[in-house]
Protein backbone atom coordinates (compact mmCIF):
# COMPACT_ATOMS: atom_id res chain seq x y z
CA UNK A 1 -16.53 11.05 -5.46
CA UNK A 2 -13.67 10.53 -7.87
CA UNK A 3 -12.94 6.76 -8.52
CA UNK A 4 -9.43 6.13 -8.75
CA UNK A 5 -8.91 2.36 -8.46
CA UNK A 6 -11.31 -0.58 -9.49
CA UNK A 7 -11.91 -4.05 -10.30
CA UNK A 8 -14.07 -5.84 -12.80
CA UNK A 9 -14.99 -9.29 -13.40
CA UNK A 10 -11.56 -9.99 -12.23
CA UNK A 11 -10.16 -13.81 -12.11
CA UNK A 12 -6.69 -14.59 -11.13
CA UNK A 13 -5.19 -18.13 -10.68
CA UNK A 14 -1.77 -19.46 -9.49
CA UNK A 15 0.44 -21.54 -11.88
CA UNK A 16 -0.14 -24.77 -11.63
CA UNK A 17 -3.65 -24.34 -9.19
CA UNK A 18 -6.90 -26.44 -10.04
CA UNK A 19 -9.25 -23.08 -9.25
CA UNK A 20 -8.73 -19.99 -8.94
CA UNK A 21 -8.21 -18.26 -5.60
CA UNK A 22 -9.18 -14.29 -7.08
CA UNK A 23 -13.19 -14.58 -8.32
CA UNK A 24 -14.24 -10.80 -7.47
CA UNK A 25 -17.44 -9.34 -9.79
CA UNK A 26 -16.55 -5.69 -8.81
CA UNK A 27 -14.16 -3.63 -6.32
CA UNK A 28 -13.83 0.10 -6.17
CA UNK A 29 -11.96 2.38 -4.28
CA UNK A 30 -12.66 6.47 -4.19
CA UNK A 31 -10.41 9.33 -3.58
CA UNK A 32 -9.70 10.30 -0.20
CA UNK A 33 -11.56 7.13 0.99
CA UNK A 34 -9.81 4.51 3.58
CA UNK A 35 -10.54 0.72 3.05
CA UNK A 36 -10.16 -1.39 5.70
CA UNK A 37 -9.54 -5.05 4.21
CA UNK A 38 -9.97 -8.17 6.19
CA UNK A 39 -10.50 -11.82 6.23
CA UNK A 40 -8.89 -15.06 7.65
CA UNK A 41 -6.02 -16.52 6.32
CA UNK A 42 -5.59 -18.11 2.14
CA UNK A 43 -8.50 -16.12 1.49
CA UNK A 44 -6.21 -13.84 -0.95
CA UNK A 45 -5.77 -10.76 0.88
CA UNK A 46 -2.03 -10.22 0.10
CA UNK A 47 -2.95 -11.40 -3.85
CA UNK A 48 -5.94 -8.98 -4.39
CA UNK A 49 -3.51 -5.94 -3.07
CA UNK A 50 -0.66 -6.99 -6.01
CA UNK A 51 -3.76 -7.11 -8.11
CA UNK A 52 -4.28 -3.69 -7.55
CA UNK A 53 -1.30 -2.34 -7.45
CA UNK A 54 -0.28 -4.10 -11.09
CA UNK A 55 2.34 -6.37 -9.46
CA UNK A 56 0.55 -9.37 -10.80
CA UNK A 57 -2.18 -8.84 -13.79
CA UNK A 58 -5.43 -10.99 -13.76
CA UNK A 59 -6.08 -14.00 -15.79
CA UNK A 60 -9.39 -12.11 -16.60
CA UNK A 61 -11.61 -9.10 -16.28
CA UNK A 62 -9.74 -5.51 -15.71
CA UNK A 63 -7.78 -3.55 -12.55
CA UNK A 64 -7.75 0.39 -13.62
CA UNK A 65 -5.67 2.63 -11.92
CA UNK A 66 -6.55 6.23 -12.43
CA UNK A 67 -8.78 5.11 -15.19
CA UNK A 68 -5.90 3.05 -16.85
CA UNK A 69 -5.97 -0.57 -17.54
CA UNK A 70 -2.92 -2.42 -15.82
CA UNK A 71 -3.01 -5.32 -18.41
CA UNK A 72 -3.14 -2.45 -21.25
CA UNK A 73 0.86 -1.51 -20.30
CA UNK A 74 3.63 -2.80 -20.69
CA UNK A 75 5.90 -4.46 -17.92
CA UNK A 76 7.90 -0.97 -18.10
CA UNK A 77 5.09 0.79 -18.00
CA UNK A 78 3.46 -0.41 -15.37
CA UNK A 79 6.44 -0.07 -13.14
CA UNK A 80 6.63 3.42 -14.08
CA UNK A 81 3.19 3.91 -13.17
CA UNK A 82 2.92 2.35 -9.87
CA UNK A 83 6.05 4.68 -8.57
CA UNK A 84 4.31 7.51 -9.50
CA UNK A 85 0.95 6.74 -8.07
CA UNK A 86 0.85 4.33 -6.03
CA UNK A 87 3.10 3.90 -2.79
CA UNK A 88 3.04 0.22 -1.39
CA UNK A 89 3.58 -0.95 2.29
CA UNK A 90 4.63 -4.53 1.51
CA UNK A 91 4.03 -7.34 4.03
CA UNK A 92 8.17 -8.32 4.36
CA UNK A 93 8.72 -4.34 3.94
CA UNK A 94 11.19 -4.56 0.74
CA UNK A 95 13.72 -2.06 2.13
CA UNK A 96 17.37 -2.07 0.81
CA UNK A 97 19.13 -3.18 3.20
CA UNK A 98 22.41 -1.53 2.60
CA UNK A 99 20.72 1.93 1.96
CA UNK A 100 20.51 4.46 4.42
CA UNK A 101 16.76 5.15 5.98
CA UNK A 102 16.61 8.30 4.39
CA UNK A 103 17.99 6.88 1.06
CA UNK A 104 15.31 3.90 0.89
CA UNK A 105 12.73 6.44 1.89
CA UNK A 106 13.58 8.76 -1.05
CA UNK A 107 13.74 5.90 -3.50
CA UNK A 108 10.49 6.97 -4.94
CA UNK A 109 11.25 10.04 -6.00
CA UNK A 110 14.73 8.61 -7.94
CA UNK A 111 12.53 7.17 -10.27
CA UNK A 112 9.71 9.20 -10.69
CA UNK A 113 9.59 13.09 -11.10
CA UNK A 114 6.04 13.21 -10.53
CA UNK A 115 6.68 12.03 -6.52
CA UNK A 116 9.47 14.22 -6.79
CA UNK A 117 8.03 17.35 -7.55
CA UNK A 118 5.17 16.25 -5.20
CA UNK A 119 7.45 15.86 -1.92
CA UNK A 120 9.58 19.04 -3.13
CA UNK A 121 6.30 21.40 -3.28
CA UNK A 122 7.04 22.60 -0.02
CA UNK A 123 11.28 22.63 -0.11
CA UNK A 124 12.70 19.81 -1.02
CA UNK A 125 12.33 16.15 -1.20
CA UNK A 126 14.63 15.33 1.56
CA UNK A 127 13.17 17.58 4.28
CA UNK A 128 9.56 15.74 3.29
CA UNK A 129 11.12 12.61 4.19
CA UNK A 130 12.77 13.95 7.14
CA UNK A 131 9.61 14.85 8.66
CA UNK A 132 7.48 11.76 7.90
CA UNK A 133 10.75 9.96 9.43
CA UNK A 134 9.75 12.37 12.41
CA UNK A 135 6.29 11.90 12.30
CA UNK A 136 6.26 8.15 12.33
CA UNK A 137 8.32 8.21 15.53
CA UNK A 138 11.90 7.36 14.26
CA UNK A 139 14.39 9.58 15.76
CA UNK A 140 16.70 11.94 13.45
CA UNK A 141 19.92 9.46 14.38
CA UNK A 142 18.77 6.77 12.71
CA UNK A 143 18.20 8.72 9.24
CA UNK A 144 21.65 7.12 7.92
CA UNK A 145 21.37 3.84 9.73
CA UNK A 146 21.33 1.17 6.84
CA UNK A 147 17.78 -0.31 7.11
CA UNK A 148 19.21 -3.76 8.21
CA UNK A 149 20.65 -2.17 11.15
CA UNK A 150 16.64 -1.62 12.34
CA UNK A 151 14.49 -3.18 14.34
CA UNK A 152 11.50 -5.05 12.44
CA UNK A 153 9.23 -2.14 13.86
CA UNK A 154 11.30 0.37 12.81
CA UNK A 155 11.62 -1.11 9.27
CA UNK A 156 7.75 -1.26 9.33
CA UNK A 157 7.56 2.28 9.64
CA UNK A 158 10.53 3.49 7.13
CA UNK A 159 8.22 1.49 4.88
CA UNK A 160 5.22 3.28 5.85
CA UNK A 161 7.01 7.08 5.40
CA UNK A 162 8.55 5.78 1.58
CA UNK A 163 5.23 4.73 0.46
CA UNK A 164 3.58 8.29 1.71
CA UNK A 165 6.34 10.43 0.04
CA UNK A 166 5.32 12.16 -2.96
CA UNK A 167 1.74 11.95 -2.17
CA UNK A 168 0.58 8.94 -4.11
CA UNK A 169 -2.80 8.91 -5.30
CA UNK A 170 -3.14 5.29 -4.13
CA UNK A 171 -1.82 3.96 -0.76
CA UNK A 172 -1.66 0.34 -0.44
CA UNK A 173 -0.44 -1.34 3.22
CA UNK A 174 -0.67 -5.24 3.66
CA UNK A 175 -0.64 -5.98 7.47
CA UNK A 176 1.60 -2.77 7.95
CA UNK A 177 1.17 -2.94 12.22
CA UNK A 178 2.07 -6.26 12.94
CA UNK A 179 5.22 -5.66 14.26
CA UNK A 180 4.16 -2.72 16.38
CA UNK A 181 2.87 -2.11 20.13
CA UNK A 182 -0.22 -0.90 20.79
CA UNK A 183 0.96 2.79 21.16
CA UNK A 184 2.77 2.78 18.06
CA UNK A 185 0.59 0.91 16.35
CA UNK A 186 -2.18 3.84 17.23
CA UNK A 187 0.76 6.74 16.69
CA UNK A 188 1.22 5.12 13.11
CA UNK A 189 -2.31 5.01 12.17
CA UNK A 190 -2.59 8.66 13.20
CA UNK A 191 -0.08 9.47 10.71
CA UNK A 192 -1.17 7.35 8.07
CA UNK A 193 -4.66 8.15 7.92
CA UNK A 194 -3.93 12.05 8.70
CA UNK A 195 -1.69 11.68 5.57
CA UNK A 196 -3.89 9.97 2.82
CA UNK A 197 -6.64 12.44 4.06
CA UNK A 198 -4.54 15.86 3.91
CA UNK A 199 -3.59 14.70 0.04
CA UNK A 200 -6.98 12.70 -1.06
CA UNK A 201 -5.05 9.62 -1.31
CA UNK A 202 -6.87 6.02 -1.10
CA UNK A 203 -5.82 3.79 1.36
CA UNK A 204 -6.37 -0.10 1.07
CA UNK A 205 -5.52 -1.39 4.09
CA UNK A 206 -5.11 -5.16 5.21
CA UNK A 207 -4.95 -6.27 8.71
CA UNK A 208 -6.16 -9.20 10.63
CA UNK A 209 -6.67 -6.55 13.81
CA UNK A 210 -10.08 -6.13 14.51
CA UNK A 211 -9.37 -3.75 17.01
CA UNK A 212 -8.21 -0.70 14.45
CA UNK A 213 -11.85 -1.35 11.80
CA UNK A 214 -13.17 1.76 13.47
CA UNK A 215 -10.89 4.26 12.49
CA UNK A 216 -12.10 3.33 8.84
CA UNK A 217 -14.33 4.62 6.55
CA UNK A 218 -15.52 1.49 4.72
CA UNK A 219 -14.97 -2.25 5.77
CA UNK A 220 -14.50 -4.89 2.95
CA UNK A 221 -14.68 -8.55 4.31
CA UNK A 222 -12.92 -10.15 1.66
CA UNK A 223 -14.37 -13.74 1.59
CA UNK A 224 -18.19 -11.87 1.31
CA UNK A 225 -16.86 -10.34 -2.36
CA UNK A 226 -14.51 -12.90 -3.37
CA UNK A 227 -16.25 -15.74 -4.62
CA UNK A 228 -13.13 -17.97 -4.69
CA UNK A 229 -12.43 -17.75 -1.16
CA UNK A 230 -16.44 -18.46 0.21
CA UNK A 231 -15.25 -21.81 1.60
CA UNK A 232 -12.76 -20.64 3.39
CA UNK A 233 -12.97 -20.77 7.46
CA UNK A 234 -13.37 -17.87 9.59
């Protein structure tokens, strides 16, 4: 297996907080393999994934991405990096709300070549993003709807389709069913999972539904690695 993202002796504390709520000895996450994250709530789900992903860097030990030391980079840098490898399905979505679907959708590849000559491998960037649009049920009239004009389940899913464009090495995707029905909810994990698999990428994936563990590969109960978070109530 090829290791593309891990954690070591990392420590991460809030401003201002007596203890720190990130106390994990080691994390690792392999190409091609899907992580299914879970744990109740405050035990720092949503904190470990910006961890990760270089949105936040630890008050101690190392997050490597691709072998590559978040802390190590520069603010610029890391932004730089985590468009071009690493495509994030945020809790509260972070569309643009005055962009187009297809626009926010392509907004990876605007700033990175690397996702750009990834999603135009097969034509061109905007027919990749056309068909995850498809794929992820969102019918072609919507593609210039501004995202605010959506639905909260429809927003959930443009999100879903901008972080797979380009074929990140590194899919992150904090609670990214919540605002879905069942079927969609099991139409959009078809997609998802078919998607990091076809292209090797990791997927980290946090949810508090029980119900979709199976369809993972590995299950990571975050309280049992996170020292930090062992008092914390099922």
């Amino acid at each position: 297996m090829s290791l593309v993202l891990s954690a070591a002796a990392l420590r991460f504390a809030w401003p201002g907080a007596d203890r720190p709520c990130i106390d994990i000895e080691r994390f690792e996450v392999d190409a091609g393999e899907a992580v299914f994250l879970h744990g109740p709530s405050g035990c720092g789900k949503s904190t470990l994934l910006s961890l990760l992903a270089g949105v936040l860097i630890a008050d101690a030990g190392q997050v490597r991405l691709l072998g590559h030391d978040w802390a190590a980079l520069s603010g610029a840098a890391r932004d730089r990096a985590r468009v071009a490898h690493v495509g994030y399905i945020f809790q509260q979505f972070n569309l643009l709300p005055y962009l187009s679907v297809l626009d926010n959708v392509l907004l990876p590849c605007r700033f990175s070549g690397r996702r750009m000559a990834q999603a135009s491998q097969d034509g061109s960037a905007q027919a990749q993003a056309r068909e995850l649009l498809a794929r992820m049920g969102l019918d072609s009239s919507l593609r210039q709807r501004q995202a605010m004009q959506l639905s909260v389940g429809q927003q959930q899913r443009v999100a879903a389709a901008r972080a797979l464009i380009g074929h990140p090495e590194v899919v992150i995707a904090d609670e990214p069913t919540s605002a879905l029905d069942e079927d969609r909810r099991e139409a959009f994990l078809d997609v998802l999972l078919a998607a990091c698999a076809a292209h090797r990428s990791a997927l980290v994936f946090v949810s508090h539904d029980q119900r979709i563990a199976a369809r993972f590969s590995r299950h990571v109960l975050l309280p049992e690695i996170n020292r930090a978070a062992s008092g914390v109530a099922a």
